[in-house]
PDB file of N, CA and C in Angstrom:
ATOM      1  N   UNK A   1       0.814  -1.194   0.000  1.00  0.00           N
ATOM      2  CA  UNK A   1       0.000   0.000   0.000  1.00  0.00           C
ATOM      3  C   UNK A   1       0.866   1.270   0.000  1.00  0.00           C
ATOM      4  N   UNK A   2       1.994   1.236   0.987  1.00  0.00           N
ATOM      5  CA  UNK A   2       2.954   2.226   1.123  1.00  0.00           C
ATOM      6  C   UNK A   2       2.992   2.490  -0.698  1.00  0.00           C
ATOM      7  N   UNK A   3       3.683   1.659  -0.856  1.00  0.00           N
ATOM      8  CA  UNK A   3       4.354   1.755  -2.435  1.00  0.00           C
ATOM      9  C   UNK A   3       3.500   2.285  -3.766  1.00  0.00           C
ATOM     10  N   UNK A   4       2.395   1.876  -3.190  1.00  0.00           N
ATOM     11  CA  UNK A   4       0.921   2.933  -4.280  1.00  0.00           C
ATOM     12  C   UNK A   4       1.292   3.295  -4.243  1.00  0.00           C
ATOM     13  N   UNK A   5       0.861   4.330  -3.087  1.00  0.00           N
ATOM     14  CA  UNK A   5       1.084   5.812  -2.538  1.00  0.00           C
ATOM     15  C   UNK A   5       2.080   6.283  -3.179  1.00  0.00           C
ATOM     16  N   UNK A   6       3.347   5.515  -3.307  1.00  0.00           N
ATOM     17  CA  UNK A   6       4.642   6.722  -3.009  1.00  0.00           C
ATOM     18  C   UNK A   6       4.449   6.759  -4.593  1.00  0.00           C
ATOM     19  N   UNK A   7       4.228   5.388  -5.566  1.00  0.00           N
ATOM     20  CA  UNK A   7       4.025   5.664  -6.619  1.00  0.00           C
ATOM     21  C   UNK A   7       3.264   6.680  -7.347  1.00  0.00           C
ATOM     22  N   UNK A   8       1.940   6.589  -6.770  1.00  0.00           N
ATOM     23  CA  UNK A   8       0.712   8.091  -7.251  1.00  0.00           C
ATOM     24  C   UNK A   8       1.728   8.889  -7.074  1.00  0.00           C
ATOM     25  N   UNK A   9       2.368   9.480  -6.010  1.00  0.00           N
ATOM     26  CA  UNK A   9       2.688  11.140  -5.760  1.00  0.00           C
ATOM     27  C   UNK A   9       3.644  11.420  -6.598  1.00  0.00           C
ATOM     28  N   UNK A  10       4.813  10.316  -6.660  1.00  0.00           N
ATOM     29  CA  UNK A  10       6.122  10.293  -8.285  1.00  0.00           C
ATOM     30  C   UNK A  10       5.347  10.347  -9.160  1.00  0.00           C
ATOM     31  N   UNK A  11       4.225   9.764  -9.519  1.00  0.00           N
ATOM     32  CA  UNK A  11       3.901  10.054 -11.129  1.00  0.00           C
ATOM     33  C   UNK A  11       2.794  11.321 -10.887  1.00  0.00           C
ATOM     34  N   UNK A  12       2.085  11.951 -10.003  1.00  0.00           N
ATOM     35  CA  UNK A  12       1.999  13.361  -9.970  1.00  0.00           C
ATOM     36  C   UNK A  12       2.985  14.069 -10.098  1.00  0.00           C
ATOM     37  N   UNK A  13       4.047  13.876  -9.235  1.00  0.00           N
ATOM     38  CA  UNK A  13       4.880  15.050  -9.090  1.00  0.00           C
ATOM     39  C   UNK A  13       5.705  15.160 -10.639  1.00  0.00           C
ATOM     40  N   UNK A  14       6.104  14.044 -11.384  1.00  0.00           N
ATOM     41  CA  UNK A  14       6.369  14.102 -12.472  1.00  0.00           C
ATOM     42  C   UNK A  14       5.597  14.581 -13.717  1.00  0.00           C
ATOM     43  N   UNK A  15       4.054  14.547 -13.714  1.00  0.00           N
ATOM     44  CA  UNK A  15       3.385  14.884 -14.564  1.00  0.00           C
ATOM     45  C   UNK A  15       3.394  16.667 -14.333  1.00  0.00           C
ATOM     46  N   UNK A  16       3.491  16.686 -12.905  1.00  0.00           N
ATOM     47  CA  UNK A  16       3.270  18.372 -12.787  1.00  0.00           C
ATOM     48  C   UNK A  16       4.735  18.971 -13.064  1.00  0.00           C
ATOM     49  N   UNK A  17       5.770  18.395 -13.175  1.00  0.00           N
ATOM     50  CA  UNK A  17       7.245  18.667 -13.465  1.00  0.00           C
ATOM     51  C   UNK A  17       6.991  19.008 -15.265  1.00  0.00           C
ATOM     52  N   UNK A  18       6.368  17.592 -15.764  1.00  0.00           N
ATOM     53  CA  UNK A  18       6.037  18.347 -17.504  1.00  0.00           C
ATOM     54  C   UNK A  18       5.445  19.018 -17.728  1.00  0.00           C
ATOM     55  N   UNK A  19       4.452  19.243 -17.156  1.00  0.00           N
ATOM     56  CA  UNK A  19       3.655  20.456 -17.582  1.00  0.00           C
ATOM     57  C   UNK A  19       4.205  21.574 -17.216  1.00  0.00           C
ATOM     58  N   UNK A  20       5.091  21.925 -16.180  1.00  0.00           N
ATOM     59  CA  UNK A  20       5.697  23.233 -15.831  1.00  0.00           C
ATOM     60  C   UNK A  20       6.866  23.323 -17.370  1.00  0.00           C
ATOM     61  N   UNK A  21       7.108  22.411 -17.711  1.00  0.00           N
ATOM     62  CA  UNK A  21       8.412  22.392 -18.208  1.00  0.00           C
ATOM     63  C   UNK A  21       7.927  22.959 -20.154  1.00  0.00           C
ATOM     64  N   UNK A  22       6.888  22.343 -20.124  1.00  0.00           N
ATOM     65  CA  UNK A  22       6.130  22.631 -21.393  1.00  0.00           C
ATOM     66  C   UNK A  22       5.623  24.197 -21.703  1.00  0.00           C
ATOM     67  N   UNK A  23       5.247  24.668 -20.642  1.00  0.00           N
ATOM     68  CA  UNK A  23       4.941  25.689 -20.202  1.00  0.00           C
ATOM     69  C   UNK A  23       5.731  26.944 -20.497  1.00  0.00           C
ATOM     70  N   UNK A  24       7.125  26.336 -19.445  1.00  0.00           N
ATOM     71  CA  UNK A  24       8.435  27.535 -19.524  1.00  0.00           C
ATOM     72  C   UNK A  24       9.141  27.495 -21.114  1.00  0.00           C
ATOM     73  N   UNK A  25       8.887  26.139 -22.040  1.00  0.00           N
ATOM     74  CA  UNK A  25       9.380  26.130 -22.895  1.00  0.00           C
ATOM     75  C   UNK A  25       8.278  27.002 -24.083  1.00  0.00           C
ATOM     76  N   UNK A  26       7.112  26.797 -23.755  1.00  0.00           N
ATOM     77  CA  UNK A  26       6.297  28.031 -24.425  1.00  0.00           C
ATOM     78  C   UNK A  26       6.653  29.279 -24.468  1.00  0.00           C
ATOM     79  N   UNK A  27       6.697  29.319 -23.551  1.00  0.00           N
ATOM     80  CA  UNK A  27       7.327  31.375 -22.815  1.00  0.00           C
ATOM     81  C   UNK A  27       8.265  31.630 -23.581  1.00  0.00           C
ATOM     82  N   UNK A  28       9.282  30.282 -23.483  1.00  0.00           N
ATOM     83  CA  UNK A  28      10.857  30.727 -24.105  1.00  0.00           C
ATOM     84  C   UNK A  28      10.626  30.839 -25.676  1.00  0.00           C
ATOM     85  N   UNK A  29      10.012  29.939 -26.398  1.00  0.00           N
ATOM     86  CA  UNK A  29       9.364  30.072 -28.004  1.00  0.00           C
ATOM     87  C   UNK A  29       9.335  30.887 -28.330  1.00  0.00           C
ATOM     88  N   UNK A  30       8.503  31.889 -27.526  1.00  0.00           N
ATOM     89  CA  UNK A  30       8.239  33.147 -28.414  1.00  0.00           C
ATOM     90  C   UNK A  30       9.536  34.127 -28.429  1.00  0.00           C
ATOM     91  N   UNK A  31      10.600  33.745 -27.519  1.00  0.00           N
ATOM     92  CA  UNK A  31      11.851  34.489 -27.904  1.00  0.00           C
ATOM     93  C   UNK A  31      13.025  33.750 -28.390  1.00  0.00           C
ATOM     94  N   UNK A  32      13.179  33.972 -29.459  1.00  0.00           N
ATOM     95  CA  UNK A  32      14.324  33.666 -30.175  1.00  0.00           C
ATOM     96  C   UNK A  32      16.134  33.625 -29.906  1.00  0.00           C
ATOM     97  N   UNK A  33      16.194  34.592 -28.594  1.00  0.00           N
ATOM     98  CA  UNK A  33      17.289  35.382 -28.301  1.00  0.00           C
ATOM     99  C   UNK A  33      17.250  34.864 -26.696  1.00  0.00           C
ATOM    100  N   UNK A  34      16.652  33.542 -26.055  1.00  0.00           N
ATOM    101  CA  UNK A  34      16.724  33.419 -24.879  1.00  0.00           C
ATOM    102  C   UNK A  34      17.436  33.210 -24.776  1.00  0.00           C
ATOM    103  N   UNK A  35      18.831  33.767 -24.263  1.00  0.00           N
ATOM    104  CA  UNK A  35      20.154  33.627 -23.621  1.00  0.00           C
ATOM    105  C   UNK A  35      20.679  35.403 -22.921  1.00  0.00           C
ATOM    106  N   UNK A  36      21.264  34.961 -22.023  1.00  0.00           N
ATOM    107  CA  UNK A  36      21.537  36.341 -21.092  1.00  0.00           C
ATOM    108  C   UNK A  36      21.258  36.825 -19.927  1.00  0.00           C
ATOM    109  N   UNK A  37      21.108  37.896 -19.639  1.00  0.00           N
ATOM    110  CA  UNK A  37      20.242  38.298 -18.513  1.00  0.00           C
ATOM    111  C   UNK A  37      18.693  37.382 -18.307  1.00  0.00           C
ATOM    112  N   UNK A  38      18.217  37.842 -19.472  1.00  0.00           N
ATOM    113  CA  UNK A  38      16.476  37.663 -19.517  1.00  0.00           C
ATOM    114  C   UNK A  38      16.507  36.026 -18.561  1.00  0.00           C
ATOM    115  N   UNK A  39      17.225  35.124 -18.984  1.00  0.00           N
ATOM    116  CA  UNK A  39      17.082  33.872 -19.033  1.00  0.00           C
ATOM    117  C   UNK A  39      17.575  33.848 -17.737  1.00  0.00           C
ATOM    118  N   UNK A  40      18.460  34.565 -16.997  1.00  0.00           N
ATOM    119  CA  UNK A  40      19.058  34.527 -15.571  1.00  0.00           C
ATOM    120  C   UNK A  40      17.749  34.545 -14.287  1.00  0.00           C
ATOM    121  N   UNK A  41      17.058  35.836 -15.223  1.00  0.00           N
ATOM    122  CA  UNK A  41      16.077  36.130 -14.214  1.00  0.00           C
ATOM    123  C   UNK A  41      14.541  35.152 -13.880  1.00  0.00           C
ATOM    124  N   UNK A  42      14.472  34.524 -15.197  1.00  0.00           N
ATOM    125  CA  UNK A  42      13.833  33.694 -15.531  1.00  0.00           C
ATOM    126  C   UNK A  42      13.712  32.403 -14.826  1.00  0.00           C
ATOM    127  N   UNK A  43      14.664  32.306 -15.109  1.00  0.00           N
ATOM    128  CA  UNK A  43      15.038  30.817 -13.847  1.00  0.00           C
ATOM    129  C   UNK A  43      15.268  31.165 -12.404  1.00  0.00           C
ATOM    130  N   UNK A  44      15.385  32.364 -12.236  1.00  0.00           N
ATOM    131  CA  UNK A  44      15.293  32.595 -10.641  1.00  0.00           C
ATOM    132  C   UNK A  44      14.021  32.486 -10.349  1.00  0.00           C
ATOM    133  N   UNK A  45      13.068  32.581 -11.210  1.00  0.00           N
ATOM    134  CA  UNK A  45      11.612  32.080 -10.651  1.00  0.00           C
ATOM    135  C   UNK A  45      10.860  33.541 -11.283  1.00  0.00           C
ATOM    136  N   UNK A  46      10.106  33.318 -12.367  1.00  0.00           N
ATOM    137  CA  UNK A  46       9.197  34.602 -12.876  1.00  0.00           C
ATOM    138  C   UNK A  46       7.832  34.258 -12.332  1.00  0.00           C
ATOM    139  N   UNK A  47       6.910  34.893 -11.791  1.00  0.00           N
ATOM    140  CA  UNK A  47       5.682  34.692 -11.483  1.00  0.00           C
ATOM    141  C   UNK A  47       5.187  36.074 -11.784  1.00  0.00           C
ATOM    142  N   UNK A  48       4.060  35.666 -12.655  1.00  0.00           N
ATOM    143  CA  UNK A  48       3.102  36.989 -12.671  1.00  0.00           C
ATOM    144  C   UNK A  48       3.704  38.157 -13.131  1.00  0.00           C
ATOM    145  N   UNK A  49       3.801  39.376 -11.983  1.00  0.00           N
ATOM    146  CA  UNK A  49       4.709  40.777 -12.299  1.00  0.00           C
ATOM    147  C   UNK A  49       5.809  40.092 -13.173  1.00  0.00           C
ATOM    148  N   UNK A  50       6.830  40.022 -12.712  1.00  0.00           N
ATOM    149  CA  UNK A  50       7.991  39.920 -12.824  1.00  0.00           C
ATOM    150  C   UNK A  50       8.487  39.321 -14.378  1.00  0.00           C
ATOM    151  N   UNK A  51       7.237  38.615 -15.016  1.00  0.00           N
ATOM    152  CA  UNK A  51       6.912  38.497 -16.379  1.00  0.00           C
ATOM    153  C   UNK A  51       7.615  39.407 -17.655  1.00  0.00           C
ATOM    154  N   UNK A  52       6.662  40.711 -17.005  1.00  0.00           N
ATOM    155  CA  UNK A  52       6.730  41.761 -17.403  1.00  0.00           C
ATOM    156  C   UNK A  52       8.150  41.924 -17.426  1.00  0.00           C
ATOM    157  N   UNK A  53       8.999  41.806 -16.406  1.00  0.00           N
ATOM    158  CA  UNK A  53      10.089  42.429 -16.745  1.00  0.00           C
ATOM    159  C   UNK A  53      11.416  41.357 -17.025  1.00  0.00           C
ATOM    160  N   UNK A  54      10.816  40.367 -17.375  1.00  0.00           N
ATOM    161  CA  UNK A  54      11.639  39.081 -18.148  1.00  0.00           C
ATOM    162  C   UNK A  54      11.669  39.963 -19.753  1.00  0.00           C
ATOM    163  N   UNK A  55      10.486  39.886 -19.976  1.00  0.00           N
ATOM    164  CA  UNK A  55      10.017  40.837 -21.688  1.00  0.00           C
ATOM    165  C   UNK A  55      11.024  41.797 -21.766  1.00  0.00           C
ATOM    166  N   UNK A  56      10.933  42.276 -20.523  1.00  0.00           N
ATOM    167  CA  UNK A  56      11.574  43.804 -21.114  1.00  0.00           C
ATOM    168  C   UNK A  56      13.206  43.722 -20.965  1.00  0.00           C
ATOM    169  N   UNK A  57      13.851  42.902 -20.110  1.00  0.00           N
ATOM    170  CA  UNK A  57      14.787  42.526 -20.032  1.00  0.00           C
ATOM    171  C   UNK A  57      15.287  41.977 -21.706  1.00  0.00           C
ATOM    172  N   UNK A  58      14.478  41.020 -21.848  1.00  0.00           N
ATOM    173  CA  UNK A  58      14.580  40.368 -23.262  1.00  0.00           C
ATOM    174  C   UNK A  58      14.580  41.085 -24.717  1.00  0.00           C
ATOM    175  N   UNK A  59      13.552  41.963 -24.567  1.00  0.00           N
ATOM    176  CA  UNK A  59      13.557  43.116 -25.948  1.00  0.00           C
ATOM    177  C   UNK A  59      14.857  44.090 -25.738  1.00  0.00           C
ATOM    178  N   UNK A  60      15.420  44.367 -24.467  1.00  0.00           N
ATOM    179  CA  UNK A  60      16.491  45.733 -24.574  1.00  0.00           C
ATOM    180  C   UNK A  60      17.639  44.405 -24.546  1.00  0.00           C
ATOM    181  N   UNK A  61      18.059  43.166 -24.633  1.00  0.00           N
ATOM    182  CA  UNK A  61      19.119  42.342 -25.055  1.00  0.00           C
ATOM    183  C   UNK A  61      18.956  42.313 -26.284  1.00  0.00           C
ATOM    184  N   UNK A  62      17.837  42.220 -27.193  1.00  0.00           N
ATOM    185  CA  UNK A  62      17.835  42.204 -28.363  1.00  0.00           C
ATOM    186  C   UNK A  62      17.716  43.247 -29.278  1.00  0.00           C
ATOM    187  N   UNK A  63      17.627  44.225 -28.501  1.00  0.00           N
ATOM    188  CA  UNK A  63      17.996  45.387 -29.154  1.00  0.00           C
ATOM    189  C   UNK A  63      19.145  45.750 -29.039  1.00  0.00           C
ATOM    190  N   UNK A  64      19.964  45.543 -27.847  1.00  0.00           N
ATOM    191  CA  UNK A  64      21.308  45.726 -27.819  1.00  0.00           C
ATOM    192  C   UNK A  64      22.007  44.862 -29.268  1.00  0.00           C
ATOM    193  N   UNK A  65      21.683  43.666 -28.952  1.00  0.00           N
ATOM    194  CA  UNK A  65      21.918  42.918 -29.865  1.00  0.00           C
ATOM    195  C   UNK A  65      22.143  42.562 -31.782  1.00  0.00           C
ATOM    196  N   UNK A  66      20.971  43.733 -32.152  1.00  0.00           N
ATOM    197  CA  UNK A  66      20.687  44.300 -33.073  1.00  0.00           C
ATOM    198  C   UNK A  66      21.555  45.187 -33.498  1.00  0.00           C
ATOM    199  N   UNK A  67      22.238  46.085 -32.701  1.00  0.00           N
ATOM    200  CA  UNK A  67      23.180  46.896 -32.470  1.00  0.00           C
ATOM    201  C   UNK A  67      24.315  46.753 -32.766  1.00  0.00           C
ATOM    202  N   UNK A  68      24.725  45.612 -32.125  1.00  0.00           N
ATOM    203  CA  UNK A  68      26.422  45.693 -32.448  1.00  0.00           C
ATOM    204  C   UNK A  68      26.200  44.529 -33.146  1.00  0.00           C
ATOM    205  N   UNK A  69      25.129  43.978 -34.025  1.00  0.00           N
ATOM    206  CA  UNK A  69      25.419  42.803 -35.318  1.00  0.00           C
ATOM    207  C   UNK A  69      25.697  43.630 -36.413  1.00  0.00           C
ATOM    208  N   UNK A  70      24.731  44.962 -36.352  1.00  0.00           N
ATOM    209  CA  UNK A  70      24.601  46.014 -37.650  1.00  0.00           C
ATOM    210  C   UNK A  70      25.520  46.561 -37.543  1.00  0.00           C
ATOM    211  N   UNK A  71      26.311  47.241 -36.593  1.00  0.00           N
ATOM    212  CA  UNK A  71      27.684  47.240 -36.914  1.00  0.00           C
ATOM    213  C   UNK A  71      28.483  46.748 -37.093  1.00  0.00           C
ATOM    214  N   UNK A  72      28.956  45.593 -36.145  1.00  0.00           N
ATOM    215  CA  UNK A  72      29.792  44.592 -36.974  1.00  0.00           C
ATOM    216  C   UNK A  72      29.696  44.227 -38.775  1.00  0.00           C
ATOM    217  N   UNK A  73      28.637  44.319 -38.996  1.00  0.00           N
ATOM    218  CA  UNK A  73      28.227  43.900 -40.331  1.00  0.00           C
ATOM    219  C   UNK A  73      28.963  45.057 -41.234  1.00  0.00           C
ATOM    220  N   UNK A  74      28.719  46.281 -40.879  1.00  0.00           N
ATOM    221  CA  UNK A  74      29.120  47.381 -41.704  1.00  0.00           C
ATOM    222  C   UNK A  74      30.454  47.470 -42.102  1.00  0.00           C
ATOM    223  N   UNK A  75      31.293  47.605 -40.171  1.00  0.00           N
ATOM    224  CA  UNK A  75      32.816  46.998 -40.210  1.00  0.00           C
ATOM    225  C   UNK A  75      33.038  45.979 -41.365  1.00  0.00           C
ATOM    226  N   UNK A  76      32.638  44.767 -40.796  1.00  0.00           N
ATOM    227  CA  UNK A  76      33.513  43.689 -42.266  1.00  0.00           C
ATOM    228  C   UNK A  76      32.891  44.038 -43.516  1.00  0.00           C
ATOM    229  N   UNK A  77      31.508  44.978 -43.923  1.00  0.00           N
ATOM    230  CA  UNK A  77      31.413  45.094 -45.511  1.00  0.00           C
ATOM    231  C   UNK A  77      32.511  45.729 -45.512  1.00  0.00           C
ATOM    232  N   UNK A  78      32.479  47.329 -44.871  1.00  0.00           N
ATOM    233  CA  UNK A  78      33.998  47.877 -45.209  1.00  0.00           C
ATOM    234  C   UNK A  78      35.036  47.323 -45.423  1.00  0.00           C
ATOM    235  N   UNK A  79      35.224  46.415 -44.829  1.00  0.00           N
ATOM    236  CA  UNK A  79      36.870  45.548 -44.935  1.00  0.00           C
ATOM    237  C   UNK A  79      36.873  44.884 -45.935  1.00  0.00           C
ATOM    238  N   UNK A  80      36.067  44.166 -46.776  1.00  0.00           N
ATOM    239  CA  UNK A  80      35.990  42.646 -47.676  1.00  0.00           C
ATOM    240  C   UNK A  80      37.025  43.516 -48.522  1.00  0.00           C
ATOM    241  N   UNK A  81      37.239  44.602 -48.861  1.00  0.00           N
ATOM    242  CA  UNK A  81      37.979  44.838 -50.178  1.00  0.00           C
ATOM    243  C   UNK A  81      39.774  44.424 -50.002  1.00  0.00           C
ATOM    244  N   UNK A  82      40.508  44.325 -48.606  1.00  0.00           N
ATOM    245  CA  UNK A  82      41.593  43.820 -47.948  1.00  0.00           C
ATOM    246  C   UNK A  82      42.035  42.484 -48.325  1.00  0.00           C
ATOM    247  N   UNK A  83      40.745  41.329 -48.186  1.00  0.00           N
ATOM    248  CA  UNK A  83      40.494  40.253 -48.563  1.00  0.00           C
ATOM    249  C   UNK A  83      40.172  39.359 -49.856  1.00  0.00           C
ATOM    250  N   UNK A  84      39.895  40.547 -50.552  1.00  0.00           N
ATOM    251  CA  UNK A  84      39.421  39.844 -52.566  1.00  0.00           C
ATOM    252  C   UNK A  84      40.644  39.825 -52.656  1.00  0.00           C
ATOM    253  N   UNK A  85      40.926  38.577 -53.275  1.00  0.00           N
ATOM    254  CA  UNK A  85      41.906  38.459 -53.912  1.00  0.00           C
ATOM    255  C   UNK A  85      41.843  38.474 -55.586  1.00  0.00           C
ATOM    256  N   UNK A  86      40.624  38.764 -55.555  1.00  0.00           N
ATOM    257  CA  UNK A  86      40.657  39.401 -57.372  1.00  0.00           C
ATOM    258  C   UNK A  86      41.476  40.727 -57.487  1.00  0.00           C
ATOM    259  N   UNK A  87      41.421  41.838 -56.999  1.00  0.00           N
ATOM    260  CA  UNK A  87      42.139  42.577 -57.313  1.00  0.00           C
ATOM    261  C   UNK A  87      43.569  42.991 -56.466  1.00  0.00           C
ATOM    262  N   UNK A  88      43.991  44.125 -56.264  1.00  0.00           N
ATOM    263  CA  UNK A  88      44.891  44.562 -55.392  1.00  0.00           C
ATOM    264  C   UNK A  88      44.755  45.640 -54.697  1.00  0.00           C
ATOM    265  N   UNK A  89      43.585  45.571 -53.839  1.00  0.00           N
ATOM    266  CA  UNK A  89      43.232  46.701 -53.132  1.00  0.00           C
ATOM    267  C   UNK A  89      44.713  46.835 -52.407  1.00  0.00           C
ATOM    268  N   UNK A  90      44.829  45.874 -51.043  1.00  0.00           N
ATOM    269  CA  UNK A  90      45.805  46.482 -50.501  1.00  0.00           C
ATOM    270  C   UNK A  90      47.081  46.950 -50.884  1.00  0.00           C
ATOM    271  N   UNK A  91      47.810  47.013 -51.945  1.00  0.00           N
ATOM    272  CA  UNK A  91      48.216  48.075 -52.613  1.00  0.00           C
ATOM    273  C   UNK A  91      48.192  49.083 -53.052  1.00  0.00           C
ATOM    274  N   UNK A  92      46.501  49.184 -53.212  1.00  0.00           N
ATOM    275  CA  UNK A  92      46.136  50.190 -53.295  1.00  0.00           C
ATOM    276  C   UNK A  92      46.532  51.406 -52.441  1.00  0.00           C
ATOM    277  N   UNK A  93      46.323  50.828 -51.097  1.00  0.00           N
ATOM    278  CA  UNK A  93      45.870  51.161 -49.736  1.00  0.00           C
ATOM    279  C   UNK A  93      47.200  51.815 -49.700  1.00  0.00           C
ATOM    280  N   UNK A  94      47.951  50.586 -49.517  1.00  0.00           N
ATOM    281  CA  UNK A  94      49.381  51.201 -49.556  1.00  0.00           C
ATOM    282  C   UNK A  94      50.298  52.512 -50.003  1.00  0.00           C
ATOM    283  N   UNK A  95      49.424  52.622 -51.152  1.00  0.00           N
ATOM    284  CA  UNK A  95      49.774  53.613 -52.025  1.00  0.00           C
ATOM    285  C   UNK A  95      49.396  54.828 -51.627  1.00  0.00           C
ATOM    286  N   UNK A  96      48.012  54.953 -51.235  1.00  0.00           N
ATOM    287  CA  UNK A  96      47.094  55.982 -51.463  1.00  0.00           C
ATOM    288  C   UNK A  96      47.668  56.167 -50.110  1.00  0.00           C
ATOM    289  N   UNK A  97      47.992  55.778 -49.001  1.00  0.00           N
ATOM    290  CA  UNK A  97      48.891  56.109 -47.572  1.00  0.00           C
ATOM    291  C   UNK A  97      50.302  56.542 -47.822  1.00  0.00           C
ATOM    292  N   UNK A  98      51.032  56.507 -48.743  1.00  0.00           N
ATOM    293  CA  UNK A  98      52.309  56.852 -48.779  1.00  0.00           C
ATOM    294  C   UNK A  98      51.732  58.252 -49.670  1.00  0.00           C
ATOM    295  N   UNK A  99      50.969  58.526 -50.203  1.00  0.00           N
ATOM    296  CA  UNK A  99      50.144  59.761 -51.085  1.00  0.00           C
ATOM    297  C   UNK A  99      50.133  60.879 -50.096  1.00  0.00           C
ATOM    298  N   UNK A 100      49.632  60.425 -48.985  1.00  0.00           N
ATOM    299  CA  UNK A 100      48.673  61.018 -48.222  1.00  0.00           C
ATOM    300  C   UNK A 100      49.024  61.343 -46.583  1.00  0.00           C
ATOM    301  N   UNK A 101      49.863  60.714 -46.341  1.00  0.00           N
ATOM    302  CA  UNK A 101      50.808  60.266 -45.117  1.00  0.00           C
ATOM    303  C   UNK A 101      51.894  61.976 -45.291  1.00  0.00           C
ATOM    304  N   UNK A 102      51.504  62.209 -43.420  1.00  0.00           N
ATOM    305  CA  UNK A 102      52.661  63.221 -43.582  1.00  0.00           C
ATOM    306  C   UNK A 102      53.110  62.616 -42.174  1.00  0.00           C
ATOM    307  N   UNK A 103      54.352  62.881 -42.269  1.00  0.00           N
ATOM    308  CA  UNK A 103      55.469  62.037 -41.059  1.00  0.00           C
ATOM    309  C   UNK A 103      54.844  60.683 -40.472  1.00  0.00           C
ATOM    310  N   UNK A 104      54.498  60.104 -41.516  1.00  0.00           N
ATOM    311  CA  UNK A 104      54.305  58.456 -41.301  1.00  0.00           C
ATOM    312  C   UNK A 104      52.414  58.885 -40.163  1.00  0.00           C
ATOM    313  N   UNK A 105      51.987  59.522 -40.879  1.00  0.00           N
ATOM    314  CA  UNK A 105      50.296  59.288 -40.095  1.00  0.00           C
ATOM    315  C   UNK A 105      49.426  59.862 -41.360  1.00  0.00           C
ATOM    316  N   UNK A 106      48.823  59.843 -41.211  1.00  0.00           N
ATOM    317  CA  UNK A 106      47.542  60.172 -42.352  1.00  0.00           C
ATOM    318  C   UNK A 106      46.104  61.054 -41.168  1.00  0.00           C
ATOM    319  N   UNK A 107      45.963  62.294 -41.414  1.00  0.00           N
ATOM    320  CA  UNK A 107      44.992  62.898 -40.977  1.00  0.00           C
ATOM    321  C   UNK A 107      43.459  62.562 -40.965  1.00  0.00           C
ATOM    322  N   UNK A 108      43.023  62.407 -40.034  1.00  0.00           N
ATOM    323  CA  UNK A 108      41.786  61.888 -39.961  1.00  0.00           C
ATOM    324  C   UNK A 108      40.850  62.183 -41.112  1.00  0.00           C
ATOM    325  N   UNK A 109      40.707  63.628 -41.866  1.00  0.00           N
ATOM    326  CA  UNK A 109      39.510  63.418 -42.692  1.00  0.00           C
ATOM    327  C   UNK A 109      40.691  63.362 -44.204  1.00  0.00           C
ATOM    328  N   UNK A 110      42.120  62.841 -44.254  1.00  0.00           N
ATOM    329  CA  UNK A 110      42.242  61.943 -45.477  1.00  0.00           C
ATOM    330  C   UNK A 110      41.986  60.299 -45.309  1.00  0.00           C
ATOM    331  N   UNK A 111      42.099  59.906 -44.067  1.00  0.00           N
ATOM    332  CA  UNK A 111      41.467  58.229 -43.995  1.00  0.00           C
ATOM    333  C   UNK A 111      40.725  57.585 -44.972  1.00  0.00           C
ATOM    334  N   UNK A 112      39.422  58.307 -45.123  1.00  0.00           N
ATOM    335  CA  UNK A 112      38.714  57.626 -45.868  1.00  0.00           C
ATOM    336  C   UNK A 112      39.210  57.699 -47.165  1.00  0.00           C
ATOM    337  N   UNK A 113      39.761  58.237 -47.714  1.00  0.00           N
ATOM    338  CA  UNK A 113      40.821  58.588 -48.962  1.00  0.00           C
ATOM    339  C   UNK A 113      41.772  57.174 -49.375  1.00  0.00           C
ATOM    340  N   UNK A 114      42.425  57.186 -47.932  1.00  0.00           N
ATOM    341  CA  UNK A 114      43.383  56.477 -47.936  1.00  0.00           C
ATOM    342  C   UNK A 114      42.648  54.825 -48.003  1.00  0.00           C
ATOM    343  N   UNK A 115      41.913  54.867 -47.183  1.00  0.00           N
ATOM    344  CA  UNK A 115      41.219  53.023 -47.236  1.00  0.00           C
ATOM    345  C   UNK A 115      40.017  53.053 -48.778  1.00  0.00           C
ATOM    346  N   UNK A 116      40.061  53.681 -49.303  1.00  0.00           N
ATOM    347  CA  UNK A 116      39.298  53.634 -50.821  1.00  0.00           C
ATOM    348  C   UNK A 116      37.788  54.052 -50.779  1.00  0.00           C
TER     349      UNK A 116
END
């Protein structure tokens, strides 16, 4: 009889373990970007309020996020021309810096001159 028992309450306590688990994995679905803060606070236990500020935690990571991908992105378009090896930019580069270069530096608004 003991052993029912202990059995019912393991397979409650396990059924109510999946359903929590199904649950938190819903929540997490709808964000794409669960990793970070958001997810720290999350697992410390969100109830109710505190929801709210899992979200908001989560949208200003992914906006951060947004941020320094679109720049990064800009950085390496700028750069790919270093890397073709179809032509000879960095010679170019080279060139247009020995052009432009006074006592071995190049002035900030010839830079962009100098990198093409």
């Amino acid at each position: 009889m003991v052993t029912e028992i202990s059995q019912e309450l393991k397979a409650k306590a396990i059924a109510k373990a999946k359903q929590f688990s199904q649950e938190l994995k819903a929540e997490l679905r709808q964000f794409s970007w669960s990793h970070g803060h958001a997810t720290r606070v999350l697992s410390g236990g969100a109830e109710g309020g505190s929801i709210a500020l899992v979200t908001r935690a989560m949208r200003q990571q992914r906006a951060q996020l947004d941020q320094t991908r679109s720049s990064t992105h800009k950085a390496l378009e700028g750069l790919k021309f270093i890397s073709n090896g179809k032509t000879n930019s960095w010679n170019e580069v080279e060139n247009n810096f020995y052009k432009l270069a006074k006592d071995r530096f190049v002035h900030r608004s010839d830079f962009a001159k100098c990198i093409g």
